[in-house]
PDB file of N, CA and C in Angstrom:
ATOM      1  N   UNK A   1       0.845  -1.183   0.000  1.00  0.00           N
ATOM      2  CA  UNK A   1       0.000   0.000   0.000  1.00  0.00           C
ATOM      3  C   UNK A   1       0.886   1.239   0.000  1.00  0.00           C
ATOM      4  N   UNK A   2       0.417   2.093  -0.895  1.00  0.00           N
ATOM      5  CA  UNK A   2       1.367   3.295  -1.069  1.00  0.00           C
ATOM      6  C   UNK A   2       0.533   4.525   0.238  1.00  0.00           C
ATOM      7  N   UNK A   3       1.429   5.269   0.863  1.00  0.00           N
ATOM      8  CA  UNK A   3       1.868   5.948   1.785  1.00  0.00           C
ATOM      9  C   UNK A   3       0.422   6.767   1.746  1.00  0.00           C
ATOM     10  N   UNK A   4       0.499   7.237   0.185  1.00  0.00           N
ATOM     11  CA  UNK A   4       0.003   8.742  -0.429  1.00  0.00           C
ATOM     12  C   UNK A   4      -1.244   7.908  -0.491  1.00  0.00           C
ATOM     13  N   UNK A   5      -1.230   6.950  -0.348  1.00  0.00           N
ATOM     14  CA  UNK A   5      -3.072   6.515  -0.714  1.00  0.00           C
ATOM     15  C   UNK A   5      -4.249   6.538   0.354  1.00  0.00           C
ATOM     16  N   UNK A   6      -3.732   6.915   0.929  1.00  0.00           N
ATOM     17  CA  UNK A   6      -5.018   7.660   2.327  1.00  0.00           C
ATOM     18  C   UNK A   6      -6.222   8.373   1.529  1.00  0.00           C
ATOM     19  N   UNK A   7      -7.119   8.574   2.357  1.00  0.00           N
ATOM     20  CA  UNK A   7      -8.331   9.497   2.158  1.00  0.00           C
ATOM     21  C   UNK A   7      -8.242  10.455   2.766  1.00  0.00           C
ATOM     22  N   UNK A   8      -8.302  10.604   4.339  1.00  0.00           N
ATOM     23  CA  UNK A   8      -7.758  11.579   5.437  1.00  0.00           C
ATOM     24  C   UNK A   8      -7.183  11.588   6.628  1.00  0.00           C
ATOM     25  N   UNK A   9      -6.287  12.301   7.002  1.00  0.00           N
ATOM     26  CA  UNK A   9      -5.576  12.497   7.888  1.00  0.00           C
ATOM     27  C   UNK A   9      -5.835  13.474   9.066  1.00  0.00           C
ATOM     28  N   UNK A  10      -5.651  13.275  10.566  1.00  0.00           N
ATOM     29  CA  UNK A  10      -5.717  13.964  11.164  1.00  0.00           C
ATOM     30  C   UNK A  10      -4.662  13.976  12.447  1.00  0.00           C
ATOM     31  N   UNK A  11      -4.183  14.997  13.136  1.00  0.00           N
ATOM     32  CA  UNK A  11      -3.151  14.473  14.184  1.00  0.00           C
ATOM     33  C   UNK A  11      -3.471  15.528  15.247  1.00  0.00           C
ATOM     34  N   UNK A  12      -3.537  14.979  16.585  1.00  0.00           N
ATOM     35  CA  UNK A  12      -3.550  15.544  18.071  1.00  0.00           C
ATOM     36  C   UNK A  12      -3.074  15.523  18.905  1.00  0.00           C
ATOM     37  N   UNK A  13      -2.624  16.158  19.786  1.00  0.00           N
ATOM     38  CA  UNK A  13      -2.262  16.133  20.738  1.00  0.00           C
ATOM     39  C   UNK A  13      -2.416  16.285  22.144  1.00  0.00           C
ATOM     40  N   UNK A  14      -2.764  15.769  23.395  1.00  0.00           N
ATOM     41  CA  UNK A  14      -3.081  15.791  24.409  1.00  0.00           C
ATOM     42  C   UNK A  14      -2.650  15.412  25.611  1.00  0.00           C
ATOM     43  N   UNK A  15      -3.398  15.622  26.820  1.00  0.00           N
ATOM     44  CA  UNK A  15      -2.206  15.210  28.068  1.00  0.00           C
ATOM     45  C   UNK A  15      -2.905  14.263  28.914  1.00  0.00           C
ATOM     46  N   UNK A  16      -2.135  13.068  28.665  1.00  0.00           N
ATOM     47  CA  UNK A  16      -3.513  11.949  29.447  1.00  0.00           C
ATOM     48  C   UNK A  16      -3.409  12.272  31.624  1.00  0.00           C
ATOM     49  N   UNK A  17      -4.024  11.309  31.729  1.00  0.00           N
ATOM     50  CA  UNK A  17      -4.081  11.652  33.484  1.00  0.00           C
ATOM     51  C   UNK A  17      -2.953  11.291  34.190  1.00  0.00           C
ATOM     52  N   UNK A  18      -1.545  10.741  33.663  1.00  0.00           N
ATOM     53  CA  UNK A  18      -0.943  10.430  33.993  1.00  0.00           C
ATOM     54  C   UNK A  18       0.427  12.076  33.640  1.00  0.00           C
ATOM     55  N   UNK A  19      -0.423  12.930  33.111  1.00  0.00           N
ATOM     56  CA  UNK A  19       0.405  13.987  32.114  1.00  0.00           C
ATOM     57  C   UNK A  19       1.741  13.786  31.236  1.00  0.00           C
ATOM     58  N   UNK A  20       1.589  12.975  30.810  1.00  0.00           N
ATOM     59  CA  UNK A  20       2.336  12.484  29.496  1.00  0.00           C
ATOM     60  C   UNK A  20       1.382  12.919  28.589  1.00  0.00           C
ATOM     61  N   UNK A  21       2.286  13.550  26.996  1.00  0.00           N
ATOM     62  CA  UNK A  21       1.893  14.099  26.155  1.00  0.00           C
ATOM     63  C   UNK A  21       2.062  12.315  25.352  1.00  0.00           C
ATOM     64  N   UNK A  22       0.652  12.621  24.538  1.00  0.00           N
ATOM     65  CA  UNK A  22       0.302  11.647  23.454  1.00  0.00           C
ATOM     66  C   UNK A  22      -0.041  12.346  22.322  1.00  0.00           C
ATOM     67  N   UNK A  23       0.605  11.761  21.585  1.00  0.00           N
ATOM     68  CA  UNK A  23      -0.274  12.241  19.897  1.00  0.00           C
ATOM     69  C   UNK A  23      -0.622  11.021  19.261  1.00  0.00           C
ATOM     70  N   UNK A  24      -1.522  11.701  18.751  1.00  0.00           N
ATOM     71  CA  UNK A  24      -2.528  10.332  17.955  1.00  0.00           C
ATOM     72  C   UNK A  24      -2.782  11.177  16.518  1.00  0.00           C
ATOM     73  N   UNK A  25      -2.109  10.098  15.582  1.00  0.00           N
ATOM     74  CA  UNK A  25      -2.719  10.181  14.475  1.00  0.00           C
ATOM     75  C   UNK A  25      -3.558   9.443  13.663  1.00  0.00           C
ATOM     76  N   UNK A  26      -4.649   9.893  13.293  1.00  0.00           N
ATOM     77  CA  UNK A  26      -6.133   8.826  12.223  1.00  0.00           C
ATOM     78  C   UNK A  26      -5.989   9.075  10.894  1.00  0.00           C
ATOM     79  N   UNK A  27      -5.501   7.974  10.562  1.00  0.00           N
ATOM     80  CA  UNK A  27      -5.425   7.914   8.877  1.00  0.00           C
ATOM     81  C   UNK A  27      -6.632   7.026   8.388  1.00  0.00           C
ATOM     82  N   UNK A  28      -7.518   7.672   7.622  1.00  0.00           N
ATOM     83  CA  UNK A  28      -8.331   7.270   6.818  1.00  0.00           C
ATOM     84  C   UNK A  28      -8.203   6.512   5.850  1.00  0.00           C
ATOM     85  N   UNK A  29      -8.149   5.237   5.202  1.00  0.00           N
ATOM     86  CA  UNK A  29      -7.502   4.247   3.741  1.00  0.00           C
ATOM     87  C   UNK A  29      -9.039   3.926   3.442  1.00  0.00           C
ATOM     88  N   UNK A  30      -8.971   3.631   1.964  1.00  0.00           N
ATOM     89  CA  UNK A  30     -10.658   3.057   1.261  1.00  0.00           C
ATOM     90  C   UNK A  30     -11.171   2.272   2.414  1.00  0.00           C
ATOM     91  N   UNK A  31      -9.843   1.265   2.700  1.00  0.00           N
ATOM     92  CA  UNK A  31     -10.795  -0.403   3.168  1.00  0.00           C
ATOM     93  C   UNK A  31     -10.741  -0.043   4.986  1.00  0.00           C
ATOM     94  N   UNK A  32      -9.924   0.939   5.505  1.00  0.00           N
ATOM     95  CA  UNK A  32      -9.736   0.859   6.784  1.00  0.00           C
ATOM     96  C   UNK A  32      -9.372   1.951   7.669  1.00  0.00           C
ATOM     97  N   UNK A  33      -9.068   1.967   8.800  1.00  0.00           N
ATOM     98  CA  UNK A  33      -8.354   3.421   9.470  1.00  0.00           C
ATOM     99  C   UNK A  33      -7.735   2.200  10.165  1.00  0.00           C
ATOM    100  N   UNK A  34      -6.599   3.375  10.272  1.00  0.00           N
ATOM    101  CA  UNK A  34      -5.398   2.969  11.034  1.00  0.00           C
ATOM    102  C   UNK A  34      -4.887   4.111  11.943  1.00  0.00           C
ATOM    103  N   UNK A  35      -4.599   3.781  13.118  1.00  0.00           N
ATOM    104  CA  UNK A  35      -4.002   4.960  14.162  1.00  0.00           C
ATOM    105  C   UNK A  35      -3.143   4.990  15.062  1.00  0.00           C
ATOM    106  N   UNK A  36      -2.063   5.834  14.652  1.00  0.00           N
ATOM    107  CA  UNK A  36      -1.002   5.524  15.850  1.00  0.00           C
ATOM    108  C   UNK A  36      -1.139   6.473  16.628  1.00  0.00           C
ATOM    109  N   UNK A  37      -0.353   5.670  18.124  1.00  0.00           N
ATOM    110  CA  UNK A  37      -0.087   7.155  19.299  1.00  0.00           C
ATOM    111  C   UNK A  37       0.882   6.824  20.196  1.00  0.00           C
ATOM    112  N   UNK A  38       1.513   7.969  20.443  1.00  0.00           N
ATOM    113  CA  UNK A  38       3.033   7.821  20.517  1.00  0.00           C
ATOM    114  C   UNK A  38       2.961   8.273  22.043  1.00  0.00           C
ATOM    115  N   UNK A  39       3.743   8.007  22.981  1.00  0.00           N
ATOM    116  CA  UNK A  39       4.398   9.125  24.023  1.00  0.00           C
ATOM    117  C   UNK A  39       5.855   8.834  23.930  1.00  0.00           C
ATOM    118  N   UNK A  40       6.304  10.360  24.065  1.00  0.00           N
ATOM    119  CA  UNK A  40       7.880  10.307  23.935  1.00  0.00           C
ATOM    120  C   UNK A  40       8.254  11.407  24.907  1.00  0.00           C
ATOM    121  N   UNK A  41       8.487  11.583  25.424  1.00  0.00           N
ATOM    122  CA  UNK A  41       8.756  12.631  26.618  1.00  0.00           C
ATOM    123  C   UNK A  41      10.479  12.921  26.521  1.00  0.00           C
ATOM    124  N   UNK A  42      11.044  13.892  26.470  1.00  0.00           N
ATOM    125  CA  UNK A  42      11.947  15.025  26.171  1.00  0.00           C
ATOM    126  C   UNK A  42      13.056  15.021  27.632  1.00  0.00           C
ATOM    127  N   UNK A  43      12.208  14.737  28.814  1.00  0.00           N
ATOM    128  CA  UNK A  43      12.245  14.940  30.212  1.00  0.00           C
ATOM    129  C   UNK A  43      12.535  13.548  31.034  1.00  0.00           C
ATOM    130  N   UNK A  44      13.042  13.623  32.121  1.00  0.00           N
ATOM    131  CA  UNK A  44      12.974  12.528  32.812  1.00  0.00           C
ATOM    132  C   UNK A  44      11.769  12.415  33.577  1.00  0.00           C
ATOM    133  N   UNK A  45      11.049  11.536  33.825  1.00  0.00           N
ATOM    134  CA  UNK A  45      11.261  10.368  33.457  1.00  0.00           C
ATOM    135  C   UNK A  45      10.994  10.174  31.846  1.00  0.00           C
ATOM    136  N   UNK A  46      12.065   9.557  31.415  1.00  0.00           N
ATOM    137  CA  UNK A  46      12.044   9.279  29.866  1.00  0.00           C
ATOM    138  C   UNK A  46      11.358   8.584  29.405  1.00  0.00           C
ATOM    139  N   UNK A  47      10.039   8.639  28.522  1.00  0.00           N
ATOM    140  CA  UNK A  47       9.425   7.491  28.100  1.00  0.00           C
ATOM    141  C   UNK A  47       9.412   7.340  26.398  1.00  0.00           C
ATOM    142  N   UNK A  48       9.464   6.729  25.378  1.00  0.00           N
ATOM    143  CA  UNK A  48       9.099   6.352  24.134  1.00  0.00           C
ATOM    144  C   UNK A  48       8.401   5.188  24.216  1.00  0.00           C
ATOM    145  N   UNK A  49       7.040   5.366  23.670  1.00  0.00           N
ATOM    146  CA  UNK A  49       5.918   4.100  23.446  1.00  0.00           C
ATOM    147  C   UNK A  49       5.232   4.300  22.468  1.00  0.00           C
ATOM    148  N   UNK A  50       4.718   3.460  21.624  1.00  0.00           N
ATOM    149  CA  UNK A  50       4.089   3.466  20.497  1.00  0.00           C
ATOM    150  C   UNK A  50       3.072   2.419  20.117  1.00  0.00           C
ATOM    151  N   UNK A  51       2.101   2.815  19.823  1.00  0.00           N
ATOM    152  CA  UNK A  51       0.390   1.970  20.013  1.00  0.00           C
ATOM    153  C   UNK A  51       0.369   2.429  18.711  1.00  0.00           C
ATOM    154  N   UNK A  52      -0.331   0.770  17.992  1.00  0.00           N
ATOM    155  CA  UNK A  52      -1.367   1.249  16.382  1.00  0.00           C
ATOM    156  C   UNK A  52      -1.914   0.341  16.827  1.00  0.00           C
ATOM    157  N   UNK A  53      -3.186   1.155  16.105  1.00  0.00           N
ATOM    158  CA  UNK A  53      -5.176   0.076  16.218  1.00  0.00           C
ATOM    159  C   UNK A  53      -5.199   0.457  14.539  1.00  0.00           C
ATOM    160  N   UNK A  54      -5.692  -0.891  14.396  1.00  0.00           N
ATOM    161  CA  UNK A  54      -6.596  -0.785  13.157  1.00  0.00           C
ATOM    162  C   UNK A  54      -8.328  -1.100  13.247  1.00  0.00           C
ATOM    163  N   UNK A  55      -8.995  -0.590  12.459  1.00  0.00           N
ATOM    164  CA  UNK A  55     -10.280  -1.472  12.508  1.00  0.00           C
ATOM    165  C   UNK A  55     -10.823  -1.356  10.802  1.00  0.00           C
ATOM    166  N   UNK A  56     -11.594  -1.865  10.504  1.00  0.00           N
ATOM    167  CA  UNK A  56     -12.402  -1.834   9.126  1.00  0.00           C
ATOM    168  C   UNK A  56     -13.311  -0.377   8.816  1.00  0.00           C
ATOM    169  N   UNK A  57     -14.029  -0.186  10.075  1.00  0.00           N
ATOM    170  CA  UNK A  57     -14.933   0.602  10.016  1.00  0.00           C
ATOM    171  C   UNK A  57     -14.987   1.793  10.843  1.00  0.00           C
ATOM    172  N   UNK A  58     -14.181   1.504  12.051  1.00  0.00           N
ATOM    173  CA  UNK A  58     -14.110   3.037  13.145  1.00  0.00           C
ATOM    174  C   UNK A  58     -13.098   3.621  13.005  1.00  0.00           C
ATOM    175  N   UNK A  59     -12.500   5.187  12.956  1.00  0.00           N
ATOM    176  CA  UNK A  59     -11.177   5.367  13.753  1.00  0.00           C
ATOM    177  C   UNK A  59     -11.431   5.457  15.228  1.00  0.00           C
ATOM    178  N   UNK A  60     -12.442   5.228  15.872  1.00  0.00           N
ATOM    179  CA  UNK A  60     -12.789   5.318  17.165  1.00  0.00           C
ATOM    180  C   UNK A  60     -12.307   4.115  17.847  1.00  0.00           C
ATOM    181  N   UNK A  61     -12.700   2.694  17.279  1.00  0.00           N
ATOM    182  CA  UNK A  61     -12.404   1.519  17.820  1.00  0.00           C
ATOM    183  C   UNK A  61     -10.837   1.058  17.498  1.00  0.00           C
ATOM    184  N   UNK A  62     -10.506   1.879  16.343  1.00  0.00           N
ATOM    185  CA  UNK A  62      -8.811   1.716  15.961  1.00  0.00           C
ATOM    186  C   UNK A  62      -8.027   2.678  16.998  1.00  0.00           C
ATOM    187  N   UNK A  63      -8.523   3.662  17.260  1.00  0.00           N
ATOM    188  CA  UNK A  63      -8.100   4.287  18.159  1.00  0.00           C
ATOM    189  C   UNK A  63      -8.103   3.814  20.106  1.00  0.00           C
ATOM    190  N   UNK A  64      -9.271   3.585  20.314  1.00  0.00           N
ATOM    191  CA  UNK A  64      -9.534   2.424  21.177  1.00  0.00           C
ATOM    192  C   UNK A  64      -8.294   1.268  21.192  1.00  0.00           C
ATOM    193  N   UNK A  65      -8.038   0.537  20.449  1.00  0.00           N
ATOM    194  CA  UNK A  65      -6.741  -0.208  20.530  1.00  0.00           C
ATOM    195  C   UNK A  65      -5.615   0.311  20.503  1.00  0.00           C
ATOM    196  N   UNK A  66      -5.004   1.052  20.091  1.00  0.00           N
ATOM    197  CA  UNK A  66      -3.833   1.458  20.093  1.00  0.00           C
ATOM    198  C   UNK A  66      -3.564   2.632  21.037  1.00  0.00           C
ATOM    199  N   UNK A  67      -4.705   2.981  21.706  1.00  0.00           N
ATOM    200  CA  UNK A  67      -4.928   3.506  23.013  1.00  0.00           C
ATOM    201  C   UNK A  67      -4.111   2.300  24.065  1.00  0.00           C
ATOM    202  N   UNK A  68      -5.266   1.346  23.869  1.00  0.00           N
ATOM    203  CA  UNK A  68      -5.026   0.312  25.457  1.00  0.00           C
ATOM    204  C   UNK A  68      -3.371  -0.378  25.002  1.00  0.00           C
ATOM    205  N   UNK A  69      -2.954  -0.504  23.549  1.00  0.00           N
ATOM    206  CA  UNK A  69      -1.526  -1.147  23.562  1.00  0.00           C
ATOM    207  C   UNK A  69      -0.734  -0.233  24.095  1.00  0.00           C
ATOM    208  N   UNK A  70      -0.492   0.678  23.688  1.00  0.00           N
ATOM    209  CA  UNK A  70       0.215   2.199  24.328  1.00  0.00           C
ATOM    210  C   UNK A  70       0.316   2.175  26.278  1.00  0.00           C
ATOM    211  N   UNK A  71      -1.001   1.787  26.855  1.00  0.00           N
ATOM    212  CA  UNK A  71      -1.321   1.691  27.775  1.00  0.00           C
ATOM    213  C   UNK A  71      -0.354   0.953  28.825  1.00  0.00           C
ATOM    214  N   UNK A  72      -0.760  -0.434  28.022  1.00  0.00           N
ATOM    215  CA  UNK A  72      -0.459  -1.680  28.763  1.00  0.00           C
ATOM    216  C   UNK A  72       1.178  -1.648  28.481  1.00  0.00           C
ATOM    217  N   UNK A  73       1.757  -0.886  27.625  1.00  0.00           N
ATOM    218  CA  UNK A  73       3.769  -0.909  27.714  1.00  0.00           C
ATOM    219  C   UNK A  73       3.999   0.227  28.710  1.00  0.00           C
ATOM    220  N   UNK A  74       2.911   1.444  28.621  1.00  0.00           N
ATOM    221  CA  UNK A  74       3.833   2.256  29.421  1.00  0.00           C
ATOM    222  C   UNK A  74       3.486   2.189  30.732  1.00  0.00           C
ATOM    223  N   UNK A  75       2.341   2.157  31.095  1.00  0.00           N
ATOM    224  CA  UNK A  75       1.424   1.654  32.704  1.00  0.00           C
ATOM    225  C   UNK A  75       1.688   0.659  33.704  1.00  0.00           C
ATOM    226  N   UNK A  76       1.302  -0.262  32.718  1.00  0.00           N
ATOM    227  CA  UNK A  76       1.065  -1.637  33.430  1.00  0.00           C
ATOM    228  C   UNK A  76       1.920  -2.358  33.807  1.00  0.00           C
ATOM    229  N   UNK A  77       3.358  -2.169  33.447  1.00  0.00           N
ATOM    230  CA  UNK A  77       4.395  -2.851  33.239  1.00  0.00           C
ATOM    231  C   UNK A  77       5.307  -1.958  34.445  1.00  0.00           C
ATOM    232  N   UNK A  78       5.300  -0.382  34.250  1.00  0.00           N
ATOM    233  CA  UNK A  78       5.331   0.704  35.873  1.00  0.00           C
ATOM    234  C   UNK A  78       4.430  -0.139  37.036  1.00  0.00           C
ATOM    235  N   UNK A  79       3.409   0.108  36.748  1.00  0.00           N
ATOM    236  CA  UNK A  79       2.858  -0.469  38.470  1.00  0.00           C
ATOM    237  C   UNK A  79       2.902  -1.857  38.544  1.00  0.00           C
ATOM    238  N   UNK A  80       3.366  -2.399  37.994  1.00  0.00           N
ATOM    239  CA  UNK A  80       3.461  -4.505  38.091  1.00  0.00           C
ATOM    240  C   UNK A  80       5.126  -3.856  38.553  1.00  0.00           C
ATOM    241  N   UNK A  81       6.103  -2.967  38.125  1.00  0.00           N
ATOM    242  CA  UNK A  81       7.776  -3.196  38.840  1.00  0.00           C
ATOM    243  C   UNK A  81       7.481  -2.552  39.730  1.00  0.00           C
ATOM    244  N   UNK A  82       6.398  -1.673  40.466  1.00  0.00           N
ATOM    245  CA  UNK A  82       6.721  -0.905  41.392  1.00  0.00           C
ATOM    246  C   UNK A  82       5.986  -1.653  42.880  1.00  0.00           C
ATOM    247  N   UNK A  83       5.514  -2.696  42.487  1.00  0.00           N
ATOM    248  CA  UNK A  83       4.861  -3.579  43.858  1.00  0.00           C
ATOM    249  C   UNK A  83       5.369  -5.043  44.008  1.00  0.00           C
TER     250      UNK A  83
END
């Protein structure tokens, strides 16, 4: 699949409850959306993580996944070493 063959694009940025900056981008394709979201923090504590969801029909439910993968590397894996 070529790069340029999207329909639409959109990219955001926000500060989840943990205040780490995430950006999420929703790419629109004929058959699908696909969405990544990143945290990369500049600062200590240093983090780089990276979540993609796909789905057929939502960027909501593609987003939804690559939400909770993002999640479960940078979260879950902190409070499972810290107890």
């Amino acid at each position: 699949m070529n790069p340029n063959d999207y329909i639409n694009r959109r990219v955001s940025r926000f500060f989840n409850e943990y205040n780490d900056e995430i950006e999420m981008e929703i790419i629109k394709y004929q058959s699908h959306y696909k969405v990544v979201v990143t945290i990369c923090q500049e600062e200590a504590p240093f983090k780089d993580y990276i979540g993609i969801g796909t789905d057929r029909q939502s960027g909501r439910r593609a987003a939804r996944i690559a939400l909770k993968e993002i999640y479960s590397k940078a979260y879950w894996k902190e409070k499972n070493i810290n107890h």
